[in-house]
N, C-alpha and C. Protein backbone atom coordinates (compact mmCIF):
# COMPACT_ATOMS: atom_id res chain seq x y z
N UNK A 1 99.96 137.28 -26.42
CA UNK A 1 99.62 136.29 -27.43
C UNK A 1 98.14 135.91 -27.35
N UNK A 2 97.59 135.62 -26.11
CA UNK A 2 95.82 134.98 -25.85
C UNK A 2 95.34 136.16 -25.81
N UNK A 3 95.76 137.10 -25.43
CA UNK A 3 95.19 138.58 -25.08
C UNK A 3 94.62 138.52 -23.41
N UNK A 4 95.37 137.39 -22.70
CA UNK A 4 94.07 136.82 -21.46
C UNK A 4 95.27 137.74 -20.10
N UNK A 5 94.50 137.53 -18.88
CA UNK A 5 95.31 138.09 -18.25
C UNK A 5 94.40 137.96 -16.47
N UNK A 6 94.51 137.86 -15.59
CA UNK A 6 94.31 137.75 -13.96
C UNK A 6 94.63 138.53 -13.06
N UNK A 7 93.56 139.04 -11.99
CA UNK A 7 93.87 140.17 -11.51
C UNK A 7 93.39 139.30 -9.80
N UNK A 8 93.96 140.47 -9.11
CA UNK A 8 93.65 140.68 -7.44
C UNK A 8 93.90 141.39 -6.93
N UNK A 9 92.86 141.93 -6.14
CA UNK A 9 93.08 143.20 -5.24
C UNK A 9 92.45 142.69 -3.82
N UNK A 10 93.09 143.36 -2.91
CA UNK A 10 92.87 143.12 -1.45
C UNK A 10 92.64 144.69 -0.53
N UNK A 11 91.31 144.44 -0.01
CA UNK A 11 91.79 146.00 0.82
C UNK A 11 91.99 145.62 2.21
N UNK A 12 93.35 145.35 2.93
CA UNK A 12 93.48 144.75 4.45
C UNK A 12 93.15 145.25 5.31
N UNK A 13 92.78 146.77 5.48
CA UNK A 13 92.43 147.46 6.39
C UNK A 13 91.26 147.62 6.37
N UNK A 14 90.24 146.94 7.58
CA UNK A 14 88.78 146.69 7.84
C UNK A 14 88.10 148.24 7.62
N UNK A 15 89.25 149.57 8.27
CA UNK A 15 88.79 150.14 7.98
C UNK A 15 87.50 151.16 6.59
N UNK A 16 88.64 150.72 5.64
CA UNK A 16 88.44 150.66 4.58
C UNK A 16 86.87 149.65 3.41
N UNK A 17 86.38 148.92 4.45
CA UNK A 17 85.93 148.30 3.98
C UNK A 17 84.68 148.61 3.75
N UNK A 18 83.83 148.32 2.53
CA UNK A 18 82.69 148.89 2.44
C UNK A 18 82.60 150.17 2.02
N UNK A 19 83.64 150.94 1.57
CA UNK A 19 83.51 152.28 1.10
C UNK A 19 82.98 152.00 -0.64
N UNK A 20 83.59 151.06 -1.29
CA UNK A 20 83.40 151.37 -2.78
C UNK A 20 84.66 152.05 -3.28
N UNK A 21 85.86 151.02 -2.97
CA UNK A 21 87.19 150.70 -3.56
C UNK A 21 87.44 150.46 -3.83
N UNK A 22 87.27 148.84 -3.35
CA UNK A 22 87.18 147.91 -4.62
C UNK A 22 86.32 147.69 -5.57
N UNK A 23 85.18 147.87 -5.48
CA UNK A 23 84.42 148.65 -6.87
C UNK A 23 85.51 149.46 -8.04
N UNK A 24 85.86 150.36 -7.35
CA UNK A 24 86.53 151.55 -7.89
C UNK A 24 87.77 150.76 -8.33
N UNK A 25 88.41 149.87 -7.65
CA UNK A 25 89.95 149.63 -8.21
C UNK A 25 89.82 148.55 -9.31
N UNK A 26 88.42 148.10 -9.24
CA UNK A 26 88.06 146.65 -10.06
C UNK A 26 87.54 147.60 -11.59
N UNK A 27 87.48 148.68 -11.44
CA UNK A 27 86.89 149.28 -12.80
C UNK A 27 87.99 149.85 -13.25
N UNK A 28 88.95 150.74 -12.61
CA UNK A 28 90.19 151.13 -13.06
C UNK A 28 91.04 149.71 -13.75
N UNK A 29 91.40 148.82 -13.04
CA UNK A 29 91.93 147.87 -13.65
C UNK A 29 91.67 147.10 -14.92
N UNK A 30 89.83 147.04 -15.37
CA UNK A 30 89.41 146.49 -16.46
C UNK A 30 89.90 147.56 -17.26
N UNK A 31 89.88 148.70 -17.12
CA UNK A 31 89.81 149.80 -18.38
C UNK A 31 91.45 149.73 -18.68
N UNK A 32 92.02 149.83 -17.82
CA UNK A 32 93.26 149.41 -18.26
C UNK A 32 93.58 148.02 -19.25
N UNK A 33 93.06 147.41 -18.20
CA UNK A 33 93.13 145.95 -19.23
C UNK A 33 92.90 145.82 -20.68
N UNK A 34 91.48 146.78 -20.72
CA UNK A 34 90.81 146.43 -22.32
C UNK A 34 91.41 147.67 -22.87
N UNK A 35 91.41 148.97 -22.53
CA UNK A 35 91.64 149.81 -23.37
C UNK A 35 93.36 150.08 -23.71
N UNK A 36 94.09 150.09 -22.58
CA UNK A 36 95.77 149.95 -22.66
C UNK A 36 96.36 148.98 -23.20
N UNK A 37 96.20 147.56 -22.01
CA UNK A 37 96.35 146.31 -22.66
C UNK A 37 95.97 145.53 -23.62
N UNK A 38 94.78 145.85 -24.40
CA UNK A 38 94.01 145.68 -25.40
C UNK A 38 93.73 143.72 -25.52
N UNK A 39 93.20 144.06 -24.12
CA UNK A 39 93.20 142.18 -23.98
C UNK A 39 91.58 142.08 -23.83
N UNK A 40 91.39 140.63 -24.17
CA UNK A 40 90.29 140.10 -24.32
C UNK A 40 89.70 139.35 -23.41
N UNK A 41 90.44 138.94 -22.62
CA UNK A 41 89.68 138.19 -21.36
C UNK A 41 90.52 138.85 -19.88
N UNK A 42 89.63 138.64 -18.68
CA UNK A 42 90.40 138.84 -17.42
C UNK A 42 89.63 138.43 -16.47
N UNK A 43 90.67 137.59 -16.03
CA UNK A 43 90.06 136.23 -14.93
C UNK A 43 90.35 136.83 -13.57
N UNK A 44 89.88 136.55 -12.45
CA UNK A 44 89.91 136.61 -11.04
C UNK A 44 89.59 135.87 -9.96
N UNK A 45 89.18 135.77 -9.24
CA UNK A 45 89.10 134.65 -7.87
C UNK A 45 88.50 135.54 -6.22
N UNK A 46 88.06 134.83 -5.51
CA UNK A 46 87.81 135.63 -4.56
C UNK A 46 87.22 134.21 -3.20
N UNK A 47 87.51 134.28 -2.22
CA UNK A 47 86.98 133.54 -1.33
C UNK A 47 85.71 133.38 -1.14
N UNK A 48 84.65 132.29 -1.06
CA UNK A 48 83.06 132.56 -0.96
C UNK A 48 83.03 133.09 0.43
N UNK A 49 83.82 133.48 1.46
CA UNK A 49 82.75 134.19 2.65
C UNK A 49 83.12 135.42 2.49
N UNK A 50 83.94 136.48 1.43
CA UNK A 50 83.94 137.26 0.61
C UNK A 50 82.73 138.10 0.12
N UNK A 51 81.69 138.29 0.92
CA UNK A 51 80.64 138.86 0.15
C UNK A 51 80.68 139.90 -0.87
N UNK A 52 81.53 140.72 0.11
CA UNK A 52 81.98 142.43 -0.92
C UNK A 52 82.65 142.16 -1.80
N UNK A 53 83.30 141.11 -1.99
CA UNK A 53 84.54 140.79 -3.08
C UNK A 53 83.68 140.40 -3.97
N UNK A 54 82.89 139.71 -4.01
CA UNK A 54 81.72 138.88 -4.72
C UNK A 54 80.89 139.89 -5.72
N UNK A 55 80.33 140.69 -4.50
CA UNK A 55 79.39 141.45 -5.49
C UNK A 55 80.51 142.96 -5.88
N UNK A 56 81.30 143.04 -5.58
CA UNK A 56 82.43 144.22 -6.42
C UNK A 56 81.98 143.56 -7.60
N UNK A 57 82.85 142.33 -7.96
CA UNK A 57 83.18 141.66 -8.57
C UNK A 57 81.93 141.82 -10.17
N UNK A 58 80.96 141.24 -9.69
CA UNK A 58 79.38 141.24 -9.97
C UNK A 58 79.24 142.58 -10.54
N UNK A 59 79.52 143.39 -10.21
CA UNK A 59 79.12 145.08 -10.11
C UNK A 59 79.79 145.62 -11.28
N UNK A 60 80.95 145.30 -11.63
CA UNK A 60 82.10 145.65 -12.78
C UNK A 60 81.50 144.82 -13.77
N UNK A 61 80.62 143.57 -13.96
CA UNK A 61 80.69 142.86 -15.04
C UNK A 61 81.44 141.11 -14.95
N UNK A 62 81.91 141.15 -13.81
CA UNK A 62 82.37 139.83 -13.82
C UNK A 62 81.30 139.07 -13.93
N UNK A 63 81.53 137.60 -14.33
CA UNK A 63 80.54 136.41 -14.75
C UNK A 63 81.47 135.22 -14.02
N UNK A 64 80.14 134.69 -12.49
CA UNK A 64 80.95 133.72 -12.43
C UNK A 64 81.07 132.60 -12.84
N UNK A 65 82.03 131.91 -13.09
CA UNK A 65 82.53 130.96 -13.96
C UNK A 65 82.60 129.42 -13.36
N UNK A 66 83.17 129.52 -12.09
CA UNK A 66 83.44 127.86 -11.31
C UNK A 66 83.59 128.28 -10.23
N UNK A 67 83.25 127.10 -9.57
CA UNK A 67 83.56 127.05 -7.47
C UNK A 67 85.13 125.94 -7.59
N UNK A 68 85.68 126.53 -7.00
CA UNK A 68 86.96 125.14 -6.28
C UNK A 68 86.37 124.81 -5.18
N UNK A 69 86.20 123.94 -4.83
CA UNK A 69 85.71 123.57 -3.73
C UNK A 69 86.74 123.38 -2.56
N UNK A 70 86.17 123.53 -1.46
CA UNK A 70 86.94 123.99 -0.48
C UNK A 70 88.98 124.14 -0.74
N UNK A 71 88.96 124.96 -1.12
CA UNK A 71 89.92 125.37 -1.58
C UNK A 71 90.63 126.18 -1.16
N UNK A 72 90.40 126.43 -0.13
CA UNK A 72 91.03 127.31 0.92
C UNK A 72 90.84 127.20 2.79
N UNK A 73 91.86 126.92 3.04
CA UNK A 73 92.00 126.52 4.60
C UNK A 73 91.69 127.82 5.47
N UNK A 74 91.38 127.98 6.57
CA UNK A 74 91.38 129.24 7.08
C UNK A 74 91.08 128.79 8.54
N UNK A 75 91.75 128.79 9.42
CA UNK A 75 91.31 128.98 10.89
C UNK A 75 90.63 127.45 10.87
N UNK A 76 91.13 126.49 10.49
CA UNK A 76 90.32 124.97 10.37
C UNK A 76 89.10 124.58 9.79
N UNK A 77 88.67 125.91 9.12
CA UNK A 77 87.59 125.48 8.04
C UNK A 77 87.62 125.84 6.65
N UNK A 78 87.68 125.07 6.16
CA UNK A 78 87.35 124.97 4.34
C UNK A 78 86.84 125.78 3.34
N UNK A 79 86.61 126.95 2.79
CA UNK A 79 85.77 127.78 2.11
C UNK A 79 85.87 127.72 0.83
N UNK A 80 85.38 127.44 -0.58
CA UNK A 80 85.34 127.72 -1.48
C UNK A 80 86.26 128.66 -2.31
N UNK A 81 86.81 128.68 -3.28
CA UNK A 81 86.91 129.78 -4.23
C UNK A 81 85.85 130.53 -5.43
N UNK A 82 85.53 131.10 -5.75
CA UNK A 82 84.69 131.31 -6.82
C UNK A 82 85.85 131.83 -7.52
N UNK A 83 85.49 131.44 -9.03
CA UNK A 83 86.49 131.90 -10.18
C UNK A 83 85.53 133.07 -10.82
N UNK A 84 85.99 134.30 -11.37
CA UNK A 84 85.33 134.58 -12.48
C UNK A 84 85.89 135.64 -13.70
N UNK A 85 85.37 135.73 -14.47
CA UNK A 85 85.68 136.27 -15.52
C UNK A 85 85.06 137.32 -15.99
N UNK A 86 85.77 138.29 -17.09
CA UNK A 86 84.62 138.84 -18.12
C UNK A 86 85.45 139.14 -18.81
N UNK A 87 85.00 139.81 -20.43
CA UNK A 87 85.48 139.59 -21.98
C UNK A 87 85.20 140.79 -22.39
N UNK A 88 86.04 140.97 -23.19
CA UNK A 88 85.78 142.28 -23.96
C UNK A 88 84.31 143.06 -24.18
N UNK A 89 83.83 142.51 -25.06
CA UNK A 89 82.77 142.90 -25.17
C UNK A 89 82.08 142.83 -24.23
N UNK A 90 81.68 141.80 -23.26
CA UNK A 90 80.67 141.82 -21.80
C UNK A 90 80.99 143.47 -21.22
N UNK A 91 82.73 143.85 -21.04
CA UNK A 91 82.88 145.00 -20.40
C UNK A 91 82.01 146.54 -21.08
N UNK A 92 82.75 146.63 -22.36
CA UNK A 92 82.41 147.35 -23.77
C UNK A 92 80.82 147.46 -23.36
N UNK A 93 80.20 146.91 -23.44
CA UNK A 93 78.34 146.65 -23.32
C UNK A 93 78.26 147.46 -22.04
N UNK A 94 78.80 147.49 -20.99
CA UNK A 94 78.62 147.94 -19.73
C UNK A 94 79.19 149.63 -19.86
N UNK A 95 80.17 149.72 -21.06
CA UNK A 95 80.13 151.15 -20.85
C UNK A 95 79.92 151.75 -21.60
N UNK A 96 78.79 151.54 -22.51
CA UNK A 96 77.41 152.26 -22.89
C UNK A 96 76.65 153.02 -22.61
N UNK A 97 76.43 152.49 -21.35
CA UNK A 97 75.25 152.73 -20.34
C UNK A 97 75.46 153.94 -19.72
């Protein structure tokens, strides 16, 4: 009905980390989104001590949108959420290029 829709991906194995996967799984998923699902918005989230999640994120076209503030407990300290988004066209523009 909104055309809207929210995603998350996790890679748990440290191994894994830093290869350019989640890059990779964050671009598979938009194209799905816009070109299959034919939706217009897609929201996400990621922890701020998240760096790689952050700039994946960044890298595909996301725009961030809001902080929750400490919004997440972890080991007795507090960390942020960052929200973010991107829209049809923001994506569309990116695969131009």
């Amino acid at each position: 009905m909104h055309q809207i829709a929210s995603l998350g991906i996790a890679i748990g194995d440290p191994a894994y980390w830093g290869k350019g996967y989640g890059t990779d799984g964050l671009k598979l998923l938009l194209g799905y989104a816009f070109r299959e699902l034919n939706l217009y918005r897609v929201g996400s989230s990621t922890i701020s001590y998240d760096i790689r999640s952050i700039k994946a994120h960044e890298k595909v076209g996301f725009r961030q949108e809001g902080i929750q503030r400490s919004f997440i407990q972890r080991e007795g300290r507090r960390f942020d959420l960052i929200i973010f988004g991107i829209l049809r066209p923001e994506w569309e523009a990116l695969q131009t290029r």
